[in-house]
C-alpha atoms as a PDB file:
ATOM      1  CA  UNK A   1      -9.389 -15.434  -9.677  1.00  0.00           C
ATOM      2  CA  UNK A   2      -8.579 -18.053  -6.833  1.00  0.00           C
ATOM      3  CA  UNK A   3     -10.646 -17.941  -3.564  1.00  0.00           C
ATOM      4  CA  UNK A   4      -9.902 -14.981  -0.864  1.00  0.00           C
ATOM      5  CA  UNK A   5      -7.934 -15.355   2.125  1.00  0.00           C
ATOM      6  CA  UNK A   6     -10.535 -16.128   4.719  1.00  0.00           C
ATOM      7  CA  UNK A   7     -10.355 -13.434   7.804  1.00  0.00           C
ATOM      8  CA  UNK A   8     -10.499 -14.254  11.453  1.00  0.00           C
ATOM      9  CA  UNK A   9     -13.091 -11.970  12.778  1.00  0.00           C
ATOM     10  CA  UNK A  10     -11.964  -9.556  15.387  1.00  0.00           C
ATOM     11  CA  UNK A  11     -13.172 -10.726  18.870  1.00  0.00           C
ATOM     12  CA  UNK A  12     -16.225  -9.756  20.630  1.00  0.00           C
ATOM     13  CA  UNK A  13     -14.259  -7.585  23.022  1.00  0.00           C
ATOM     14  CA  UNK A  14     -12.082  -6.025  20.472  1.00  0.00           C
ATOM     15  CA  UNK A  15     -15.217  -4.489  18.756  1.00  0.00           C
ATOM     16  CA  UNK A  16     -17.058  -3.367  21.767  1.00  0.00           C
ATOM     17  CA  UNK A  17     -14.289  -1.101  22.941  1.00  0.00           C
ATOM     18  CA  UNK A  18     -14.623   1.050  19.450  1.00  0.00           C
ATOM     19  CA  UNK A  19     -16.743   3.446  18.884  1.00  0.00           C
ATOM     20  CA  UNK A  20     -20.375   3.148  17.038  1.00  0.00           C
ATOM     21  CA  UNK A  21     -19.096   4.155  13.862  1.00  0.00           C
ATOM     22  CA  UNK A  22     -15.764   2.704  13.917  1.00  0.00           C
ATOM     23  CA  UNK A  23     -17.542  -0.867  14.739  1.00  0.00           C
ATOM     24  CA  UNK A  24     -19.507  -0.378  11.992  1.00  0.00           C
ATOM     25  CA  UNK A  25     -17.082   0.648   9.612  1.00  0.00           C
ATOM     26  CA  UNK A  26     -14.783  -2.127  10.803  1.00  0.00           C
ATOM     27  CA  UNK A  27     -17.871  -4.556  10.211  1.00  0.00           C
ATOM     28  CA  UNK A  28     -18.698  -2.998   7.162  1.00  0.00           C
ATOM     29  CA  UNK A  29     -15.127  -3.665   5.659  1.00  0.00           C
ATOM     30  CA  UNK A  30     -14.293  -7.158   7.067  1.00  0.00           C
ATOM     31  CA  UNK A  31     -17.272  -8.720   5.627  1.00  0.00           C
ATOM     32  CA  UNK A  32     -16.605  -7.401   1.900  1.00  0.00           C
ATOM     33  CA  UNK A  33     -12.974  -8.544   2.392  1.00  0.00           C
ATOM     34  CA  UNK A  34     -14.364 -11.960   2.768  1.00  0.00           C
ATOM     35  CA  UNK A  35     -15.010 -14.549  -0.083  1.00  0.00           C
ATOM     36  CA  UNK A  36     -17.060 -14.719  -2.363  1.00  0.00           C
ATOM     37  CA  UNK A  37     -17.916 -10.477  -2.088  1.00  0.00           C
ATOM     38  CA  UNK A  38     -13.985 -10.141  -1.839  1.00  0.00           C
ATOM     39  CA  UNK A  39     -13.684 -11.577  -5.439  1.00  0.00           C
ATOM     40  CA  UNK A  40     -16.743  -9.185  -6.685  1.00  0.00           C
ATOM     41  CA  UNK A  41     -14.758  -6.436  -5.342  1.00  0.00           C
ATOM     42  CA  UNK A  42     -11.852  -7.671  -7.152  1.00  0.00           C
ATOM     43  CA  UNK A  43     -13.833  -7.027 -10.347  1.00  0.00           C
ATOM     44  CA  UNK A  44     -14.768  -3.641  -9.631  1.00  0.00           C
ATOM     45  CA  UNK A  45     -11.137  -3.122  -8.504  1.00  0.00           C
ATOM     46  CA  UNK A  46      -9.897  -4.087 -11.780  1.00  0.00           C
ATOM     47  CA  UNK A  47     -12.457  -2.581 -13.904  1.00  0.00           C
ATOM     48  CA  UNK A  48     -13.919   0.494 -13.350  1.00  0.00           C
ATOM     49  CA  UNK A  49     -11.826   0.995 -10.101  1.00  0.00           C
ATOM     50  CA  UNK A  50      -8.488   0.631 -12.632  1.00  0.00           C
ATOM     51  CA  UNK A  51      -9.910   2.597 -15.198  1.00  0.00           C
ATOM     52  CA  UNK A  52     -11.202   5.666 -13.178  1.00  0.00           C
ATOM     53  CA  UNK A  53      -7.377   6.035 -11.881  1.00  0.00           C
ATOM     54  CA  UNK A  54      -5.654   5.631 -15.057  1.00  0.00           C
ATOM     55  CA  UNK A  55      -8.084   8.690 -16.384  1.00  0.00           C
ATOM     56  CA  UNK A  56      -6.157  11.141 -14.164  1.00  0.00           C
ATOM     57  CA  UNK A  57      -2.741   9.646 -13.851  1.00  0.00           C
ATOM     58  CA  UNK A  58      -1.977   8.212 -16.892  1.00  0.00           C
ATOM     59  CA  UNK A  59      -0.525  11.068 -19.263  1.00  0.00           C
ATOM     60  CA  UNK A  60       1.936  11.861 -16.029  1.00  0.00           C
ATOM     61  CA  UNK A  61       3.231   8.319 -15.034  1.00  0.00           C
ATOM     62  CA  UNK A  62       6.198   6.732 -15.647  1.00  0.00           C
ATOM     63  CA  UNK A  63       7.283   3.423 -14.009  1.00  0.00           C
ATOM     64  CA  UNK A  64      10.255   1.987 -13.033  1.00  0.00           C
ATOM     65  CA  UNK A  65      11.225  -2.331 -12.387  1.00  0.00           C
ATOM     66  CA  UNK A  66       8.182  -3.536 -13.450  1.00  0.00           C
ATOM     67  CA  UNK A  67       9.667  -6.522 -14.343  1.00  0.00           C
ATOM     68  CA  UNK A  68      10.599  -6.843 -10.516  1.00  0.00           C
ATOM     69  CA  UNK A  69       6.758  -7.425  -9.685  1.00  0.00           C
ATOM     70  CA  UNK A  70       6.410  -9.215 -12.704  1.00  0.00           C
ATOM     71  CA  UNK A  71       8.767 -11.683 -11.615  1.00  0.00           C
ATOM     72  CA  UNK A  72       7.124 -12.282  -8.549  1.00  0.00           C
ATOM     73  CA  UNK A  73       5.049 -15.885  -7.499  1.00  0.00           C
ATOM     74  CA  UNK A  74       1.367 -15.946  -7.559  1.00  0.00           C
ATOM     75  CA  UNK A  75       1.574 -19.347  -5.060  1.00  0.00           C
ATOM     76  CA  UNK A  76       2.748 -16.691  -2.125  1.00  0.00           C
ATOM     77  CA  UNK A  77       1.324 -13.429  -1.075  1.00  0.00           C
ATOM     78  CA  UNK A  78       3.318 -10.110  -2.077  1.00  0.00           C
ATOM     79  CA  UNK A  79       4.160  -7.123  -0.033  1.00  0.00           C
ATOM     80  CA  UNK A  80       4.703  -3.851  -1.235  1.00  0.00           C
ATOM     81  CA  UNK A  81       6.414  -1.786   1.343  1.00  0.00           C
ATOM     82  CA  UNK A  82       6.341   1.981   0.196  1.00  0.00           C
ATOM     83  CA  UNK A  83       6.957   5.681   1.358  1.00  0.00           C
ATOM     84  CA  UNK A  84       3.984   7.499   1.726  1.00  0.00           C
ATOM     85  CA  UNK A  85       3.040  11.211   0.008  1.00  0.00           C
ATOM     86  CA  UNK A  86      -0.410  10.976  -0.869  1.00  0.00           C
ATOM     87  CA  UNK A  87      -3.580   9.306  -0.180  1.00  0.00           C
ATOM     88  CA  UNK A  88      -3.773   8.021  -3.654  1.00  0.00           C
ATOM     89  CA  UNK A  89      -0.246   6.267  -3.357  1.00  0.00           C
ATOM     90  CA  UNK A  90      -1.691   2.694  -3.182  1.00  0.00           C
ATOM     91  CA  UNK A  91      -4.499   2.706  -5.292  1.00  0.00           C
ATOM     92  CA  UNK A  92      -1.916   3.910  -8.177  1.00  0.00           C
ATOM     93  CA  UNK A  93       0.227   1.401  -7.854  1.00  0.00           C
ATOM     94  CA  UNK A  94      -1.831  -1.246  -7.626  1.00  0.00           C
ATOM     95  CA  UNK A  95      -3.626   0.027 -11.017  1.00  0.00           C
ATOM     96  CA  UNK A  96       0.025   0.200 -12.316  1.00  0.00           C
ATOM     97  CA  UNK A  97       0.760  -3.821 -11.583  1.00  0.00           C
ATOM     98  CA  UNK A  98      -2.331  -4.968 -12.895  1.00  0.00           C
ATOM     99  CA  UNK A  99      -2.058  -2.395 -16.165  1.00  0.00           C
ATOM    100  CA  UNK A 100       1.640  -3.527 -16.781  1.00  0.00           C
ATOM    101  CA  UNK A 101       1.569  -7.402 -15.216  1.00  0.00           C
ATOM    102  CA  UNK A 102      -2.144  -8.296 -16.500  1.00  0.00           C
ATOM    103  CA  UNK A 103      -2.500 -10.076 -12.708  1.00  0.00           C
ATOM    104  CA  UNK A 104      -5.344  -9.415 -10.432  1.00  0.00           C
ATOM    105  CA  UNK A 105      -4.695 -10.098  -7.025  1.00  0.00           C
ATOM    106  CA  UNK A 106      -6.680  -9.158  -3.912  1.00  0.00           C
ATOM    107  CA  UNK A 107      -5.880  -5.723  -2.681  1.00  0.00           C
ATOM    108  CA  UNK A 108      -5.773  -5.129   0.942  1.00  0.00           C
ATOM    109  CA  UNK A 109      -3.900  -1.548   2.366  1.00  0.00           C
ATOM    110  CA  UNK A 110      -4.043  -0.958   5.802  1.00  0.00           C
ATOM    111  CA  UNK A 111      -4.875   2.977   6.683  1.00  0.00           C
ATOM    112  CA  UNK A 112      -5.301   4.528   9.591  1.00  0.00           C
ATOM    113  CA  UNK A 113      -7.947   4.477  11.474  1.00  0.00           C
ATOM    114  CA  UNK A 114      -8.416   7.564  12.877  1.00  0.00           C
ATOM    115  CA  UNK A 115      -8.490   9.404   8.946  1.00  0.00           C
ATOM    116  CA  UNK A 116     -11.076   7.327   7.717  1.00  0.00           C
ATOM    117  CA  UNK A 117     -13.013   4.755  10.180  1.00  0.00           C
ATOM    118  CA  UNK A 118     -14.721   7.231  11.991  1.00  0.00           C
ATOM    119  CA  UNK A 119     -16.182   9.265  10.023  1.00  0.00           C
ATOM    120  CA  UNK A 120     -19.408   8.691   7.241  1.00  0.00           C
ATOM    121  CA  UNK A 121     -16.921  10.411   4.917  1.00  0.00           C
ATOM    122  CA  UNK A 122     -14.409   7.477   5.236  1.00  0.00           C
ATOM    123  CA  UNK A 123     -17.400   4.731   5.143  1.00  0.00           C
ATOM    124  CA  UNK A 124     -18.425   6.372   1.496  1.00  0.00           C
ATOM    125  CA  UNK A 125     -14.340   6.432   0.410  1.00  0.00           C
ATOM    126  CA  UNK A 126     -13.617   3.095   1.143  1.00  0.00           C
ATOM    127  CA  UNK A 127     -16.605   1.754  -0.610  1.00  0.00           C
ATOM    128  CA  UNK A 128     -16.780   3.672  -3.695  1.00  0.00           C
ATOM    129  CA  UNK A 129     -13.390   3.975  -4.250  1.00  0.00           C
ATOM    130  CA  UNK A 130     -11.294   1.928  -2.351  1.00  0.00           C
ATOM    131  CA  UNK A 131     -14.119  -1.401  -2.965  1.00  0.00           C
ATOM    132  CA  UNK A 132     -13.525  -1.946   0.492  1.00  0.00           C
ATOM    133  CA  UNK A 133      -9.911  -2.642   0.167  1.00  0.00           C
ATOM    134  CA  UNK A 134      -8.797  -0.135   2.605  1.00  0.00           C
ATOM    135  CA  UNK A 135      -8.685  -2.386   5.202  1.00  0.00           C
ATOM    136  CA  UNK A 136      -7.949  -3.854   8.372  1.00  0.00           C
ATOM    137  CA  UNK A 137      -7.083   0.253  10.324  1.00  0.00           C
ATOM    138  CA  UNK A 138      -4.658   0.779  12.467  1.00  0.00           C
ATOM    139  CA  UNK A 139      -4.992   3.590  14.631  1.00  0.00           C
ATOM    140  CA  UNK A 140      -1.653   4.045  16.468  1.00  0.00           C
ATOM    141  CA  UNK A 141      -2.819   5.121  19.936  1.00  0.00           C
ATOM    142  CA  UNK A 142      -3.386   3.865  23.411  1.00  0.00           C
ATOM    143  CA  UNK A 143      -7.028   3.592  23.406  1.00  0.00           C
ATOM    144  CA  UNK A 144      -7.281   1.288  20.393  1.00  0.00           C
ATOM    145  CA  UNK A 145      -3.971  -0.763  21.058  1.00  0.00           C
ATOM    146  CA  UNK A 146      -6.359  -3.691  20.855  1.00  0.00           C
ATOM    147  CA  UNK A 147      -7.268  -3.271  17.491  1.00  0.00           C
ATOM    148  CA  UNK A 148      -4.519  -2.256  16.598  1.00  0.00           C
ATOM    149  CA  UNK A 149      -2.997  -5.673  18.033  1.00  0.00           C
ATOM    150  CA  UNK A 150      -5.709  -7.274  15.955  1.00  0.00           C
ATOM    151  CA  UNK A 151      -4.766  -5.792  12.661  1.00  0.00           C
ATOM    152  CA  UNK A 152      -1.462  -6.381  12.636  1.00  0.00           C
ATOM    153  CA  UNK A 153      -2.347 -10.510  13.352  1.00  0.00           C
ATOM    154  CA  UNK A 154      -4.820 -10.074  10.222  1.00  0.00           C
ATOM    155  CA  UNK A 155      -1.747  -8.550   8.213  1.00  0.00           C
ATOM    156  CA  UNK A 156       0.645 -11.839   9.159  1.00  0.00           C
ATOM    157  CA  UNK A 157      -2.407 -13.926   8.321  1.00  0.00           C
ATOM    158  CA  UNK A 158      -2.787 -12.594   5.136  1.00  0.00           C
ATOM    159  CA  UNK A 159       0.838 -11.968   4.435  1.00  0.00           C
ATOM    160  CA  UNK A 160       1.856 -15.562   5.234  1.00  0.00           C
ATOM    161  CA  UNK A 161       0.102 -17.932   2.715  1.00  0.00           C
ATOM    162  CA  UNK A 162      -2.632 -16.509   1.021  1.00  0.00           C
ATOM    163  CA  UNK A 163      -2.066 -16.973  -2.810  1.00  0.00           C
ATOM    164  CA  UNK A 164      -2.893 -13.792  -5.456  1.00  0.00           C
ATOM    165  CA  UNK A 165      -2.948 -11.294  -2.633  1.00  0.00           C
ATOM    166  CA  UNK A 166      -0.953  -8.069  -2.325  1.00  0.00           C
ATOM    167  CA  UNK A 167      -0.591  -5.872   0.669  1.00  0.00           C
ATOM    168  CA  UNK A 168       0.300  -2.184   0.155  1.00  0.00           C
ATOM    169  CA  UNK A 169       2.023  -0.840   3.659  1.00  0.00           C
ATOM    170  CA  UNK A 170       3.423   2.594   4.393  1.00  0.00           C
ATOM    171  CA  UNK A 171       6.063   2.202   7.234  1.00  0.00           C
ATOM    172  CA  UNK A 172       6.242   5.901   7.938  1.00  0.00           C
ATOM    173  CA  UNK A 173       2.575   5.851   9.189  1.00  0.00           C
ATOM    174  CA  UNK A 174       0.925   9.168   7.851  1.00  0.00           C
ATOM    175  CA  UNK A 175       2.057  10.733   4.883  1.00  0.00           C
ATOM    176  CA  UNK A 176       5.496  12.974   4.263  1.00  0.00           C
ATOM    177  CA  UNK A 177       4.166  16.704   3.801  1.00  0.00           C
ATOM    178  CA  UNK A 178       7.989  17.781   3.441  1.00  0.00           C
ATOM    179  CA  UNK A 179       8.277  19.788   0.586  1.00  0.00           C
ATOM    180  CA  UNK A 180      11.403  17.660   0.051  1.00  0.00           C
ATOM    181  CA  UNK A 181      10.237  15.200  -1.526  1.00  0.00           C
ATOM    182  CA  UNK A 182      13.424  12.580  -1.235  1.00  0.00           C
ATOM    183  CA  UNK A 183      12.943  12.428   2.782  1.00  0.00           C
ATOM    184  CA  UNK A 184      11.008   9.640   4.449  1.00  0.00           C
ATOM    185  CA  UNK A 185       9.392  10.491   8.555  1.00  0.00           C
ATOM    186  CA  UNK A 186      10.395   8.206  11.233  1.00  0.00           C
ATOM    187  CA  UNK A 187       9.244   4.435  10.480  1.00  0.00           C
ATOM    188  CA  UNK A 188       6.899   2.236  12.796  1.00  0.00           C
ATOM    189  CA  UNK A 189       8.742  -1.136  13.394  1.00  0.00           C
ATOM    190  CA  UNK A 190       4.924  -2.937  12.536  1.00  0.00           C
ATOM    191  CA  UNK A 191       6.034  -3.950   8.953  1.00  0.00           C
ATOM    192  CA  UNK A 192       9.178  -5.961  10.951  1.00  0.00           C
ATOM    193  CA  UNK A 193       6.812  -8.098  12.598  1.00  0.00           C
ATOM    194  CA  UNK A 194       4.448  -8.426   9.623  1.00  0.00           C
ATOM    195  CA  UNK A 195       7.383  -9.754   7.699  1.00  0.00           C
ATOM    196  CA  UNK A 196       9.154 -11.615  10.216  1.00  0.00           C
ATOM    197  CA  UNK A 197       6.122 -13.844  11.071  1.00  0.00           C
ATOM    198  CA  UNK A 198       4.801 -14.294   7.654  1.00  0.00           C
ATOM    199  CA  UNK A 199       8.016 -14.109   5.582  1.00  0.00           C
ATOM    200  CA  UNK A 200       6.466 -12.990   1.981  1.00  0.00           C
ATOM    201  CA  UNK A 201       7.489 -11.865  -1.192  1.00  0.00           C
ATOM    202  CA  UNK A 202       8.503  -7.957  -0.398  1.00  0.00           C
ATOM    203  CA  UNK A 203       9.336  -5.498  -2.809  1.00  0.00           C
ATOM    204  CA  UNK A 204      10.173  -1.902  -1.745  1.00  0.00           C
ATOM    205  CA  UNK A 205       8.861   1.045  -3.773  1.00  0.00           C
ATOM    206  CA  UNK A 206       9.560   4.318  -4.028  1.00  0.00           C
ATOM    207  CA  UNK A 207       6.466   6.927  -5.499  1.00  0.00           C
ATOM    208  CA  UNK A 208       6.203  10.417  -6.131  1.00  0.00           C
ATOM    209  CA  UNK A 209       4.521  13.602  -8.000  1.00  0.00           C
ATOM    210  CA  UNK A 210       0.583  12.291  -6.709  1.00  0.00           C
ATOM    211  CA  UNK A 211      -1.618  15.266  -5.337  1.00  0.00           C
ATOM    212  CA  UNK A 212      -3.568  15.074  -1.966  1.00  0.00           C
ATOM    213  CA  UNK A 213      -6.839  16.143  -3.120  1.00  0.00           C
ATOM    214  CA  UNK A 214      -9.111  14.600  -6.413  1.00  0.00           C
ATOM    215  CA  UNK A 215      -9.792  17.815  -7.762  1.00  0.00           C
ATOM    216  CA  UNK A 216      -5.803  19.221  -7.988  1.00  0.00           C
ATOM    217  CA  UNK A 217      -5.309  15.337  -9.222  1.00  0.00           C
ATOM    218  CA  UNK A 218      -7.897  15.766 -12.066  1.00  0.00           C
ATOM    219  CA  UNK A 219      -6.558  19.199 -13.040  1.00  0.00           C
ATOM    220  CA  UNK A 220      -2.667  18.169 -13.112  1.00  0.00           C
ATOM    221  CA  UNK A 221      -3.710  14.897 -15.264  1.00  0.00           C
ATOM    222  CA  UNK A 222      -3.874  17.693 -18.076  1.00  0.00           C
ATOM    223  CA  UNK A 223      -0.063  18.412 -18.003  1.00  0.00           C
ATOM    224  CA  UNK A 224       2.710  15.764 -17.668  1.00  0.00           C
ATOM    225  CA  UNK A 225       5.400  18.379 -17.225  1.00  0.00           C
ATOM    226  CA  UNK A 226       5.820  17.461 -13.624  1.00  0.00           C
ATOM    227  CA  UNK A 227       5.255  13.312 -13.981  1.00  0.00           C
ATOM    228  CA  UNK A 228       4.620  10.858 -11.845  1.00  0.00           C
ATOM    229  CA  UNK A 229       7.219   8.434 -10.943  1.00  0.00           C
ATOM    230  CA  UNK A 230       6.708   5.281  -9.422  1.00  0.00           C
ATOM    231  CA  UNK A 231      10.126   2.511  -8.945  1.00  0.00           C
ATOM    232  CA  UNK A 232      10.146  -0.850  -8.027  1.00  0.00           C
ATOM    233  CA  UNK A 233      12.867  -2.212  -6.422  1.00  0.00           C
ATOM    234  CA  UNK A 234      13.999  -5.822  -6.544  1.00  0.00           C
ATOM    235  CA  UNK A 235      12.595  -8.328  -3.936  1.00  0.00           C
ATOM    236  CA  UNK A 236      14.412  -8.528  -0.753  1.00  0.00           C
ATOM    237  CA  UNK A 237      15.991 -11.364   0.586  1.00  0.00           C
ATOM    238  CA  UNK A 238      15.543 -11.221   4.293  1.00  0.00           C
ATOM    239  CA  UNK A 239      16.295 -15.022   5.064  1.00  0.00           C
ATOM    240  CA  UNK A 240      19.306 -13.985   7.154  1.00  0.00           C
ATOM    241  CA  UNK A 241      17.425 -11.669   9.931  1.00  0.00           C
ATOM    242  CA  UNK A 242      14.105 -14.811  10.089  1.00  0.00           C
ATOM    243  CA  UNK A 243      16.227 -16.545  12.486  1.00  0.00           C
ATOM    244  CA  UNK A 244      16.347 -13.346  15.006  1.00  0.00           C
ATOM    245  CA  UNK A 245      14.328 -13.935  18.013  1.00  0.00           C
ATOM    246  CA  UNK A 246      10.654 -12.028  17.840  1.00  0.00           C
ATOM    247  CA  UNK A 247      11.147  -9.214  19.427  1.00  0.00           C
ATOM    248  CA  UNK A 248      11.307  -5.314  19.154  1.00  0.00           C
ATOM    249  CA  UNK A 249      14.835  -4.490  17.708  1.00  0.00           C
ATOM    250  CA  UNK A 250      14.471  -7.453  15.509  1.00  0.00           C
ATOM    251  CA  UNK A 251      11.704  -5.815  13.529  1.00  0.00           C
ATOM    252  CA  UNK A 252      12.943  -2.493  13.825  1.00  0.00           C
ATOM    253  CA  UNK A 253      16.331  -3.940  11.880  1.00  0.00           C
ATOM    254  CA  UNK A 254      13.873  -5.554   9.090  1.00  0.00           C
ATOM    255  CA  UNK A 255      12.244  -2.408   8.489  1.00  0.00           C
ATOM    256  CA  UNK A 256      14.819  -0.620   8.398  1.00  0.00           C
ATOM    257  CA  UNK A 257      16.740  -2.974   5.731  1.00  0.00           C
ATOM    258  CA  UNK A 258      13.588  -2.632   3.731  1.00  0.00           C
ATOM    259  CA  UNK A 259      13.542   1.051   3.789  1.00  0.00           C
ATOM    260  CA  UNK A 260      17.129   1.443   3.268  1.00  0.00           C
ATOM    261  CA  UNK A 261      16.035  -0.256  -0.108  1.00  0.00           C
ATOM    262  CA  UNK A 262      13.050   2.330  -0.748  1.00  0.00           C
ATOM    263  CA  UNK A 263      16.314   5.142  -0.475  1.00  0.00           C
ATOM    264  CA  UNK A 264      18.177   3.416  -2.666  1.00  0.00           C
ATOM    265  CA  UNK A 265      14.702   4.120  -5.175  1.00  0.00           C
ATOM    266  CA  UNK A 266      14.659   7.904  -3.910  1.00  0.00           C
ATOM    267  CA  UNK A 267      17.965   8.158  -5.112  1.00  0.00           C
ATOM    268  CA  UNK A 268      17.577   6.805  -8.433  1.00  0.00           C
ATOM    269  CA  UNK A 269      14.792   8.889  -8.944  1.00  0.00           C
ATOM    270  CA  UNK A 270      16.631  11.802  -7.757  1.00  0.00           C
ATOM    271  CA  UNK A 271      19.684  11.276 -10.515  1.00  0.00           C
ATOM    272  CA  UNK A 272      17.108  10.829 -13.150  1.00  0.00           C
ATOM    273  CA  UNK A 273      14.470  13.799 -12.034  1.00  0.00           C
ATOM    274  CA  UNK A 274      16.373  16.040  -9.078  1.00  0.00           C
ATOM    275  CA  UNK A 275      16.318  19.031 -11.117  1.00  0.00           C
ATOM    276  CA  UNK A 276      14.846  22.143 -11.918  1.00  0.00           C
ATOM    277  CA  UNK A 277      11.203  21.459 -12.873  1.00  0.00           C
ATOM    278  CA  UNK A 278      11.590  23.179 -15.854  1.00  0.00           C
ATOM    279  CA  UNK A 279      13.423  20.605 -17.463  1.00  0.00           C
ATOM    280  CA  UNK A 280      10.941  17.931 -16.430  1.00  0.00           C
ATOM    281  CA  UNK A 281       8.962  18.578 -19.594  1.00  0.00           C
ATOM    282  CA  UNK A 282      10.973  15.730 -21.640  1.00  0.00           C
ATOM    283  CA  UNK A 283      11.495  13.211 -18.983  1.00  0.00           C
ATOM    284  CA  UNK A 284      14.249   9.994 -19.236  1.00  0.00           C
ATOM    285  CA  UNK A 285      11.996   7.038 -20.601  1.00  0.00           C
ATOM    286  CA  UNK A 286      11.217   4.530 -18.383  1.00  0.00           C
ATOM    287  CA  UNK A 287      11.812   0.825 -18.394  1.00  0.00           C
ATOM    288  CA  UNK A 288       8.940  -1.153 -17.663  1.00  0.00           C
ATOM    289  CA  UNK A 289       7.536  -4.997 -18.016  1.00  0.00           C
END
């Protein structure tokens, strides 16, 4: 695997307005996402990290437009630009692209901040199981706006040139509790400006059926009437709205294109599996890379 994309560290300033543990969370994560521990993380990531998540979701997935990923260039860093339903969205399909594509590329999916960099709890999840790839946090309120500010400058930086590296974003923030699954919550214009500045590959995804907790995970990986669906869309062209000006509305318009193409996904995937879950026993086969 090809060197990691080096990371500006956050300035002094920046880190003295968090709190203990979120500084040394924060710490914790940026060094590990910096080469050469980012590429032994890799490993991990794609061994045991790959094969731990494929023991509990593997008899209930079924993927959609692989071949869109598969398509994709290694020379320029890709984004995937998803709804959100679970905490275990990412890290599935991530373990999906590198099952189906062969690829290993450097993870990075920004969480918030407040769910997991300020507690011990979070510290322990990110390094056991996310091998420190839940990174940079973005906390969405006032009193960390500088952070914040600083995150979203690491996400251009590593979204604009940094080759074999993937990005995993949820627009809508937190996750979608709806029971309805085919809704999406309001979107945060961030991903605009990610993609407007650094202009990479993006491909919008659509995933559902994932639990929120390990142990109902574990326990449903024993049935695969109610599966696991994850689509792929094709990558977006967004060369048109890169000659906008920088500003507010301009991202809001680019995430919004995007997520109009992660709909398009929901409704596919509510032709093939918007019925009663009875019938989901014997689900449509998938077409994958």
């Amino acid at each position: 695997m090809r060197r990691a994309k080096s990371l500006p560290p956050a300035p002094a300033e920046v880190l003295r307005a968090l709190a203990p543990l979120e500084r040394l969370h924060y710490r914790l994560a940026w060094h590990f996402n910096q080469d050469p521990l980012k590429r032994f993380m890799a490993l991990f990531q794609y061994s045991l990290g790959s094969i731990a998540i494929r023991s509990t979701t593997a008899r209930r997935t079924r993927v959609f437009g692989m071949e869109h990923v598969a398509g994709t260039s290694l020379d320029r860093p890709l984004l995937l630009v998803a709804n959100h339903r679970s905490y275990f969205d990412m890290f599935v399909v991530s373990s999906e692209v590198f099952r189906h594509t062969g690829i290993k590329r450097h993870l990075y999916f920004p969480i918030m901040g407040s769910h997991y960099y300020q507690t011990l709890t979070g510290i322990a999840l990110n390094a056991t199981v996310g091998f420190w790839s839940m990174f940079p946090p973005l906390f969405a309120n006032a009193s960390h706006k500088d952070i914040d500010r600083h995150s979203l400058d690491l996400l251009v930086h590593l979204c604009s040139d940094a080759e074999r590296t993937m990005v995993g974003i949820h627009p809508e923030g937190g996750r979608n509790l709806d029971p309805d699954v085919y809704t999406l919550r309001r979107v945060q214009p961030g991903t605009g400006r990610i993609i407007h500045a650094a202009r990479p590959q993006v491909i919008p995804v659509f995933v559902v059926g994932l639990e929120n907790t390990f142990w109902r995970q574990v326990a449903a990986s024993w049935s695969a009437k109610d599966p696991i669906r994850i689509h792929f869309g094709r990558p977006i062209d967004l060369t048109s709205m890169y000659e906008l000006p920088p500003k507010g509305s301009t991202y809001k318009a680019i995430t919004d294109v995007v997520m109009d193409r992660v709909r398009d996904l929901m409704e596919d995937d509510r032709a093939l599996y918007g019925q009663p879950a009875a019938s989901l026993a014997s689900p449509p086969e998938p077409s994958t890379a």
